[in-house]
Structure formats: structure tokens, C-alpha cells
PDB file of N, CA and C in Angstrom:
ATOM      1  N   UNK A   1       2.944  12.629 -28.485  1.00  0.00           N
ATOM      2  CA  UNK A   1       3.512  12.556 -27.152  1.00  0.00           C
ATOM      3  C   UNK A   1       4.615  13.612 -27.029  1.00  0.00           C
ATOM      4  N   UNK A   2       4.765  14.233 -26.196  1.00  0.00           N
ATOM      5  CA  UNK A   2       6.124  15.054 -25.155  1.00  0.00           C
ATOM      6  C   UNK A   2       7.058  14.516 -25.782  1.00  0.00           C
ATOM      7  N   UNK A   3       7.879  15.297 -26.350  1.00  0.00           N
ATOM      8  CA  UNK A   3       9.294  14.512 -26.422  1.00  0.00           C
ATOM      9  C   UNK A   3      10.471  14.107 -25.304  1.00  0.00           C
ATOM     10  N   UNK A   4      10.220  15.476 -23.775  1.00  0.00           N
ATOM     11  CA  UNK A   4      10.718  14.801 -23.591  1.00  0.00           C
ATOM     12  C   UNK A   4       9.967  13.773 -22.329  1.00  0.00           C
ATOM     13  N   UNK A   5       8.838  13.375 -22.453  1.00  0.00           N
ATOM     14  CA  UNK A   5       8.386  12.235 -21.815  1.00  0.00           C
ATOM     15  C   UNK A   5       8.719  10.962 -22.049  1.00  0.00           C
ATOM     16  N   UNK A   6       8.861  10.206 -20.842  1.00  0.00           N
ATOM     17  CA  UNK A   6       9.769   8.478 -21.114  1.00  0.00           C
ATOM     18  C   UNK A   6       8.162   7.523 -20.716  1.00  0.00           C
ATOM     19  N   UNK A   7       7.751   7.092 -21.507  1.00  0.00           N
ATOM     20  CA  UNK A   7       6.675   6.187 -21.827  1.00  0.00           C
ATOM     21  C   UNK A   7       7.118   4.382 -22.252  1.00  0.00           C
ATOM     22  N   UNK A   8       6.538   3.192 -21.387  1.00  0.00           N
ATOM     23  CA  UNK A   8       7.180   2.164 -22.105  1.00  0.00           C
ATOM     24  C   UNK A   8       6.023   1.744 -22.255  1.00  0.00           C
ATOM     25  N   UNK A   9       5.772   1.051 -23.538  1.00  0.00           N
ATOM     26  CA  UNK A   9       4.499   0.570 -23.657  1.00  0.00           C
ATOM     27  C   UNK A   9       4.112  -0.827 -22.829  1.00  0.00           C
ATOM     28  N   UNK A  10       5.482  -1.832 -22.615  1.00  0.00           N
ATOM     29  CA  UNK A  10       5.196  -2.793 -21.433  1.00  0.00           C
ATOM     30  C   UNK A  10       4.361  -2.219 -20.100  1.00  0.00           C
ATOM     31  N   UNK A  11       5.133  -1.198 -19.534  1.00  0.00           N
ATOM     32  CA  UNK A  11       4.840  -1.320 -18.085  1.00  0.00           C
ATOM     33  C   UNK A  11       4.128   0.155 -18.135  1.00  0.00           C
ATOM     34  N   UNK A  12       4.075   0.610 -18.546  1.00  0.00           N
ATOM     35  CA  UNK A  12       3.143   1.971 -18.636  1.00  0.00           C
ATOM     36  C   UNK A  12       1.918   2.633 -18.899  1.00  0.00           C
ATOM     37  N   UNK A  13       1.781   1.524 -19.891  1.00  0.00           N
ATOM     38  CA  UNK A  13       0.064   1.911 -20.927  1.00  0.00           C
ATOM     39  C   UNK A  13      -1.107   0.526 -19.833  1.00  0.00           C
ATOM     40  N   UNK A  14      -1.886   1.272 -19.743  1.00  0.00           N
ATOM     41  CA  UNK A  14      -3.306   0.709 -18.369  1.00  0.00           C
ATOM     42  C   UNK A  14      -4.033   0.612 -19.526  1.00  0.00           C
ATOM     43  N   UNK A  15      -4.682  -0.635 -20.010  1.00  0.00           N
ATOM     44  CA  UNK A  15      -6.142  -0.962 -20.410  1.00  0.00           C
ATOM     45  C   UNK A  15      -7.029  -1.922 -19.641  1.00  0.00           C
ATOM     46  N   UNK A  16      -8.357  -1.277 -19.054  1.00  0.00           N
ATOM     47  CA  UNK A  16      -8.932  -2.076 -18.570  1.00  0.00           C
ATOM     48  C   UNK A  16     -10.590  -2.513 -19.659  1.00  0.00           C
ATOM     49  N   UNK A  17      -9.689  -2.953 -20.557  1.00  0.00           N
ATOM     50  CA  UNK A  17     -10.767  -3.695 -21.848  1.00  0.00           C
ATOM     51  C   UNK A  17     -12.420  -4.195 -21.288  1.00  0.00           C
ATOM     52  N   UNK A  18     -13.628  -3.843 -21.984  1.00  0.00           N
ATOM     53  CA  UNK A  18     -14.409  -4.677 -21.439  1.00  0.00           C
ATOM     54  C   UNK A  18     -14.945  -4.155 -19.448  1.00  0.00           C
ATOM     55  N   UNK A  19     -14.212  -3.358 -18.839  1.00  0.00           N
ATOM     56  CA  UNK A  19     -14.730  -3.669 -17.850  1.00  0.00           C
ATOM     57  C   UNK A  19     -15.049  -1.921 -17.553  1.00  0.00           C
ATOM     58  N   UNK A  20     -16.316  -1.691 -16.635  1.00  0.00           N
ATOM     59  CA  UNK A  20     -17.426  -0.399 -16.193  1.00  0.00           C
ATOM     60  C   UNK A  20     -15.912   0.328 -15.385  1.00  0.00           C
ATOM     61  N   UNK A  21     -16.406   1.742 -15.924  1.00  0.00           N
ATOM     62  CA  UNK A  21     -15.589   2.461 -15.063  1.00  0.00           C
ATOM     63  C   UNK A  21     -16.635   3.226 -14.445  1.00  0.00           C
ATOM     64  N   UNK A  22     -17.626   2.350 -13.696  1.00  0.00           N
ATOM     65  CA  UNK A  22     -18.445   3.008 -12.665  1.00  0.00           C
ATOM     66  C   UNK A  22     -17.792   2.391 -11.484  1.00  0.00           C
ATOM     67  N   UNK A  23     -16.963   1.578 -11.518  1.00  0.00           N
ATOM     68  CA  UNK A  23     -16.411   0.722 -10.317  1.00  0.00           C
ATOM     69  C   UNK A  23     -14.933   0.698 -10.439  1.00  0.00           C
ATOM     70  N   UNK A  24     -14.042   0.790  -9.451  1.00  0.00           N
ATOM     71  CA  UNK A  24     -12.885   0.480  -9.400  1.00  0.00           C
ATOM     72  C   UNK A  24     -12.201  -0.819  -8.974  1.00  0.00           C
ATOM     73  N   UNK A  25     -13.019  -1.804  -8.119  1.00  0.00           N
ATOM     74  CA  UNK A  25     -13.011  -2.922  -7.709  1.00  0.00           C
ATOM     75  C   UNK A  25     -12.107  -3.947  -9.090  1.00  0.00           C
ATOM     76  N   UNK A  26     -12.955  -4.100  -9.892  1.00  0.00           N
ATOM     77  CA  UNK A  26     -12.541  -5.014 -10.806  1.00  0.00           C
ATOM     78  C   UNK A  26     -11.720  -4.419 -11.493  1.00  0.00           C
ATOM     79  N   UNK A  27     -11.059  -3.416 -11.621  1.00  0.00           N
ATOM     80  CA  UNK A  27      -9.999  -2.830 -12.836  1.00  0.00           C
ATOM     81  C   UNK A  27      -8.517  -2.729 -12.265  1.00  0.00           C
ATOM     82  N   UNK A  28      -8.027  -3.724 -12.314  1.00  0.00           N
ATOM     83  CA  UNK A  28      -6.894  -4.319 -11.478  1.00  0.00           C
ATOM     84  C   UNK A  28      -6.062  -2.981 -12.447  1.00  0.00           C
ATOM     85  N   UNK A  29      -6.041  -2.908 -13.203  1.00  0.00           N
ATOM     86  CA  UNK A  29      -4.740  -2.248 -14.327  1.00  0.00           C
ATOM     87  C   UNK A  29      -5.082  -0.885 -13.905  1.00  0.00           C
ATOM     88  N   UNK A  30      -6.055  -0.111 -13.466  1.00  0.00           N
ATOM     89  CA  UNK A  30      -6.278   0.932 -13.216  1.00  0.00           C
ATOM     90  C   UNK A  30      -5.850   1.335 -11.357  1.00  0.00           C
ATOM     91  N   UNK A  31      -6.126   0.195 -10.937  1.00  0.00           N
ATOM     92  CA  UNK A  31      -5.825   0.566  -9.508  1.00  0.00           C
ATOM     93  C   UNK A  31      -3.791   0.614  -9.416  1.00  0.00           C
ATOM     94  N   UNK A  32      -3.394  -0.613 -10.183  1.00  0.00           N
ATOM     95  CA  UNK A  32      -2.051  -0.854 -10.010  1.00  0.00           C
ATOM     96  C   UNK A  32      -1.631   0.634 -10.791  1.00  0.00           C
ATOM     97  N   UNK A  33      -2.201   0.963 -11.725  1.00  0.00           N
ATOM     98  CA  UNK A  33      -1.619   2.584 -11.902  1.00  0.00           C
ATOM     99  C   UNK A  33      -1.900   3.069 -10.743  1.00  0.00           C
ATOM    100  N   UNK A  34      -2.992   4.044 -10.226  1.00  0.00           N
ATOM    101  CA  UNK A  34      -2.946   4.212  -9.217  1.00  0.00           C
ATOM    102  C   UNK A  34      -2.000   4.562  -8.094  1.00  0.00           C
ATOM    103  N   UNK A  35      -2.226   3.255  -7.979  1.00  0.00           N
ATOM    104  CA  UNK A  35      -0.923   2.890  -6.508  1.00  0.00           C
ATOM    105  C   UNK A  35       0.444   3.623  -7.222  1.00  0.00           C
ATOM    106  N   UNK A  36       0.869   3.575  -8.347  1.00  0.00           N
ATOM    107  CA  UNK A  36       1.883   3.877  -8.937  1.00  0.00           C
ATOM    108  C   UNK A  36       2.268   4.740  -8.445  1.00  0.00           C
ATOM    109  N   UNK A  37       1.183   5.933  -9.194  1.00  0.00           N
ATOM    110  CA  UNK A  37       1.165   7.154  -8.921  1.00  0.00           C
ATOM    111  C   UNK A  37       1.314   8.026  -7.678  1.00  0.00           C
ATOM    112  N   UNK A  38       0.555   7.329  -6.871  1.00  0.00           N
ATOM    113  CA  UNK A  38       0.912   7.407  -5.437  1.00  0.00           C
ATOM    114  C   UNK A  38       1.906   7.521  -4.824  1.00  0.00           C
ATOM    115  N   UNK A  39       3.018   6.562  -5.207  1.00  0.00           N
ATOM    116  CA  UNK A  39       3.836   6.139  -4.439  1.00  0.00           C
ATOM    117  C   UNK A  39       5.409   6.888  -5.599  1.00  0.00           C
ATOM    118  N   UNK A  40       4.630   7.942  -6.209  1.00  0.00           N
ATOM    119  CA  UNK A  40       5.645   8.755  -6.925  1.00  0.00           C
ATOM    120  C   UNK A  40       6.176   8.577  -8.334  1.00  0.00           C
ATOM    121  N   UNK A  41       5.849   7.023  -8.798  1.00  0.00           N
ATOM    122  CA  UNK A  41       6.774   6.709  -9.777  1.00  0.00           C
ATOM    123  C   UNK A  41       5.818   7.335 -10.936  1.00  0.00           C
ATOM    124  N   UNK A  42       4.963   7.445 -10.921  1.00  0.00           N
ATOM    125  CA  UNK A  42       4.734   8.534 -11.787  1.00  0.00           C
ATOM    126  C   UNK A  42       4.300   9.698 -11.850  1.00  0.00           C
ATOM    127  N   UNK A  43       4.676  11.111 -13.040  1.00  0.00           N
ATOM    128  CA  UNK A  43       4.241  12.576 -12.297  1.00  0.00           C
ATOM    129  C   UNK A  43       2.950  12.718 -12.851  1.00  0.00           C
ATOM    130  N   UNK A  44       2.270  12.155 -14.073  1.00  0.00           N
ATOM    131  CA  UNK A  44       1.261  12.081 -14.640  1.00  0.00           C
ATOM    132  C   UNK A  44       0.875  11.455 -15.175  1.00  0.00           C
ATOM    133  N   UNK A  45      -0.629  11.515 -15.305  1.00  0.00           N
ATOM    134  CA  UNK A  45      -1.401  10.003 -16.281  1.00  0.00           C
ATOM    135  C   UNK A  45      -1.917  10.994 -17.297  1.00  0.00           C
ATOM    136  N   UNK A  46      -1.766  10.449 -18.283  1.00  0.00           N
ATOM    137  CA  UNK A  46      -2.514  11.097 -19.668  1.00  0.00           C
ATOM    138  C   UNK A  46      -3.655   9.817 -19.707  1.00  0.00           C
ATOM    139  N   UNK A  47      -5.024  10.481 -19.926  1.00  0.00           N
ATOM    140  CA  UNK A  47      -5.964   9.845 -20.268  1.00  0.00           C
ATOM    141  C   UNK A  47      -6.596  10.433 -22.026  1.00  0.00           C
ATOM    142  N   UNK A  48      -7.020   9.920 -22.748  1.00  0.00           N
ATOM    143  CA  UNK A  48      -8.063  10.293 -24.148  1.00  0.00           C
ATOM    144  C   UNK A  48      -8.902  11.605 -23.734  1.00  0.00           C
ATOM    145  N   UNK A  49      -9.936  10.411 -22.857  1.00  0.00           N
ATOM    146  CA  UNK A  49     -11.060  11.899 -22.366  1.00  0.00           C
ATOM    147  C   UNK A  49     -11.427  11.429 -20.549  1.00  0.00           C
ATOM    148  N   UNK A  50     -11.626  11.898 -20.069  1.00  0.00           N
ATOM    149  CA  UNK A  50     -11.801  12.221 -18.597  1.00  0.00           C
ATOM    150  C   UNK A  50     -13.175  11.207 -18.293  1.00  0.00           C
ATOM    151  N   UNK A  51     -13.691  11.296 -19.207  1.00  0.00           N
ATOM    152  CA  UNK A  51     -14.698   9.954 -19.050  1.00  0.00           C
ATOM    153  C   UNK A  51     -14.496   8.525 -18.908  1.00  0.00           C
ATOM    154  N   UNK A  52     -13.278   8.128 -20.091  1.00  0.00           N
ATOM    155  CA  UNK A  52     -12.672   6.629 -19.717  1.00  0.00           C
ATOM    156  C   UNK A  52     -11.688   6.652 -18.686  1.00  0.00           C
ATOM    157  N   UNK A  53     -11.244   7.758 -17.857  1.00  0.00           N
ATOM    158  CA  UNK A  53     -10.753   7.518 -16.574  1.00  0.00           C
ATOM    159  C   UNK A  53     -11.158   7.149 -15.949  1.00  0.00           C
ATOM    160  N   UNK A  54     -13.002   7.460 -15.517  1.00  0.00           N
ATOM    161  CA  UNK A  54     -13.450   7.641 -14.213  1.00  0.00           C
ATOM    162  C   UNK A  54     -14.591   8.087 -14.111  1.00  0.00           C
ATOM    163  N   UNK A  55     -15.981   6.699 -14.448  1.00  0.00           N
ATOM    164  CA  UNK A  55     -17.116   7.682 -14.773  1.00  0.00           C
ATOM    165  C   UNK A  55     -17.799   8.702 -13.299  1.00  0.00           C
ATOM    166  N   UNK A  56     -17.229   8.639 -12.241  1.00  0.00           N
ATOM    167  CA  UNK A  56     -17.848   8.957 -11.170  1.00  0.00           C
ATOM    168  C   UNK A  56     -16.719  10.258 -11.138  1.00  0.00           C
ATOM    169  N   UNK A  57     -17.662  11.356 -11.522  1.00  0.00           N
ATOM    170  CA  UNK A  57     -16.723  12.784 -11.019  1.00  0.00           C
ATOM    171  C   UNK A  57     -16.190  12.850  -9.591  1.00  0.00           C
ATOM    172  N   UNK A  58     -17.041  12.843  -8.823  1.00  0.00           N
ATOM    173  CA  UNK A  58     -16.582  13.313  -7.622  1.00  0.00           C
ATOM    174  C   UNK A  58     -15.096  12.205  -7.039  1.00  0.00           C
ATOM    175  N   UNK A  59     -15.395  11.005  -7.129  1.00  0.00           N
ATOM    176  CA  UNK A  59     -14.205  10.334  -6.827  1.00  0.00           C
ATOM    177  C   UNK A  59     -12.898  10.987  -8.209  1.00  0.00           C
ATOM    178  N   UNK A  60     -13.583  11.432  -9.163  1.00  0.00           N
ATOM    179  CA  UNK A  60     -12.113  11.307 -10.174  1.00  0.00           C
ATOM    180  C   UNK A  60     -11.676  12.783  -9.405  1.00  0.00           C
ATOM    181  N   UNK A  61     -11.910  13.366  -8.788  1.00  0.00           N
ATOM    182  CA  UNK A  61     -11.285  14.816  -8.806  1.00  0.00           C
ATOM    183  C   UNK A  61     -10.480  14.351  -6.974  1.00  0.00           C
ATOM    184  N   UNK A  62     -11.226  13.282  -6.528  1.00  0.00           N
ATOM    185  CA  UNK A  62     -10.057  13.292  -5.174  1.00  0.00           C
ATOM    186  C   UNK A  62      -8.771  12.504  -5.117  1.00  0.00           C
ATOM    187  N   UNK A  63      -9.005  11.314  -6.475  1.00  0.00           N
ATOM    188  CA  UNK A  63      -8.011  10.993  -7.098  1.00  0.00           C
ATOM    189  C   UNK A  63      -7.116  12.054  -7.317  1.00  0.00           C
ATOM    190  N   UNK A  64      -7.556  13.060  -8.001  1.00  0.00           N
ATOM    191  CA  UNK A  64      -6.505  13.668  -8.615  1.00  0.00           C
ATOM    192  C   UNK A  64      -6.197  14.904  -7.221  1.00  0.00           C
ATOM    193  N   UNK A  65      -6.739  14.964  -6.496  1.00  0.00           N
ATOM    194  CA  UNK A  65      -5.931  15.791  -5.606  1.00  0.00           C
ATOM    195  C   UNK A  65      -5.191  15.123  -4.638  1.00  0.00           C
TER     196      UNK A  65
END
């Protein structure tokens, strides 16, 4: 990690265990990031690989714009 990035593992780290990331409906932990992000409180999401973000490209890239 960034050193100087501020990460809390309570309120910061999103696992949506067990559930399709062909859908956003059911991934409560992914939307409440989301909204996060949105609304500023955070400047970036670090994901592993771009696949367990968001198996649907076209929605992951309007997310991110």
C-alpha cells in the first residue's frame, strides 16, 4: 500500500463474498462503496484485478467516469 494512503480496515475494505459480479443489485458492500465514492469521500478504489470489480465492462468504465 501507498504510504501515504489512509486505509481503515473497518470502514474501508468492500467484500462482497459468495455473491455474481454480473449484478449489482445484491452487493450491498459494493454499491455502499459506490455511493461513497460519489459523494467524494473517497479519491480511489483499488481493486486486485478489474474483473472482481465488475464483470460487465461497459457499465465498469461509466462507473469509473
Amino acid at each position: 500500500m501507498h504510504p501515504d494512503w489512509m486505509f481503515d480496515m473497518k470502514t474501508d475494505l468492500y467484500i462482497d463474498e459468495g455473491v455474481s459480479g454480473t449484478s449489482t443489485k445484491k452487493r450491498i458492500g459494493f454499491n455502499e462503496m459506490i455511493e461513497k465514492a460519489k459523494s467524494g469521500e473517497y479519491d480511489l478504489i483499488v481493486t486486485r484485478e478489474v474483473c472482481r470489480f465488475m464483470r460487465n465492462a461497459m457499465l465498469t468504465l461509466v462507473l469509473v467516469n
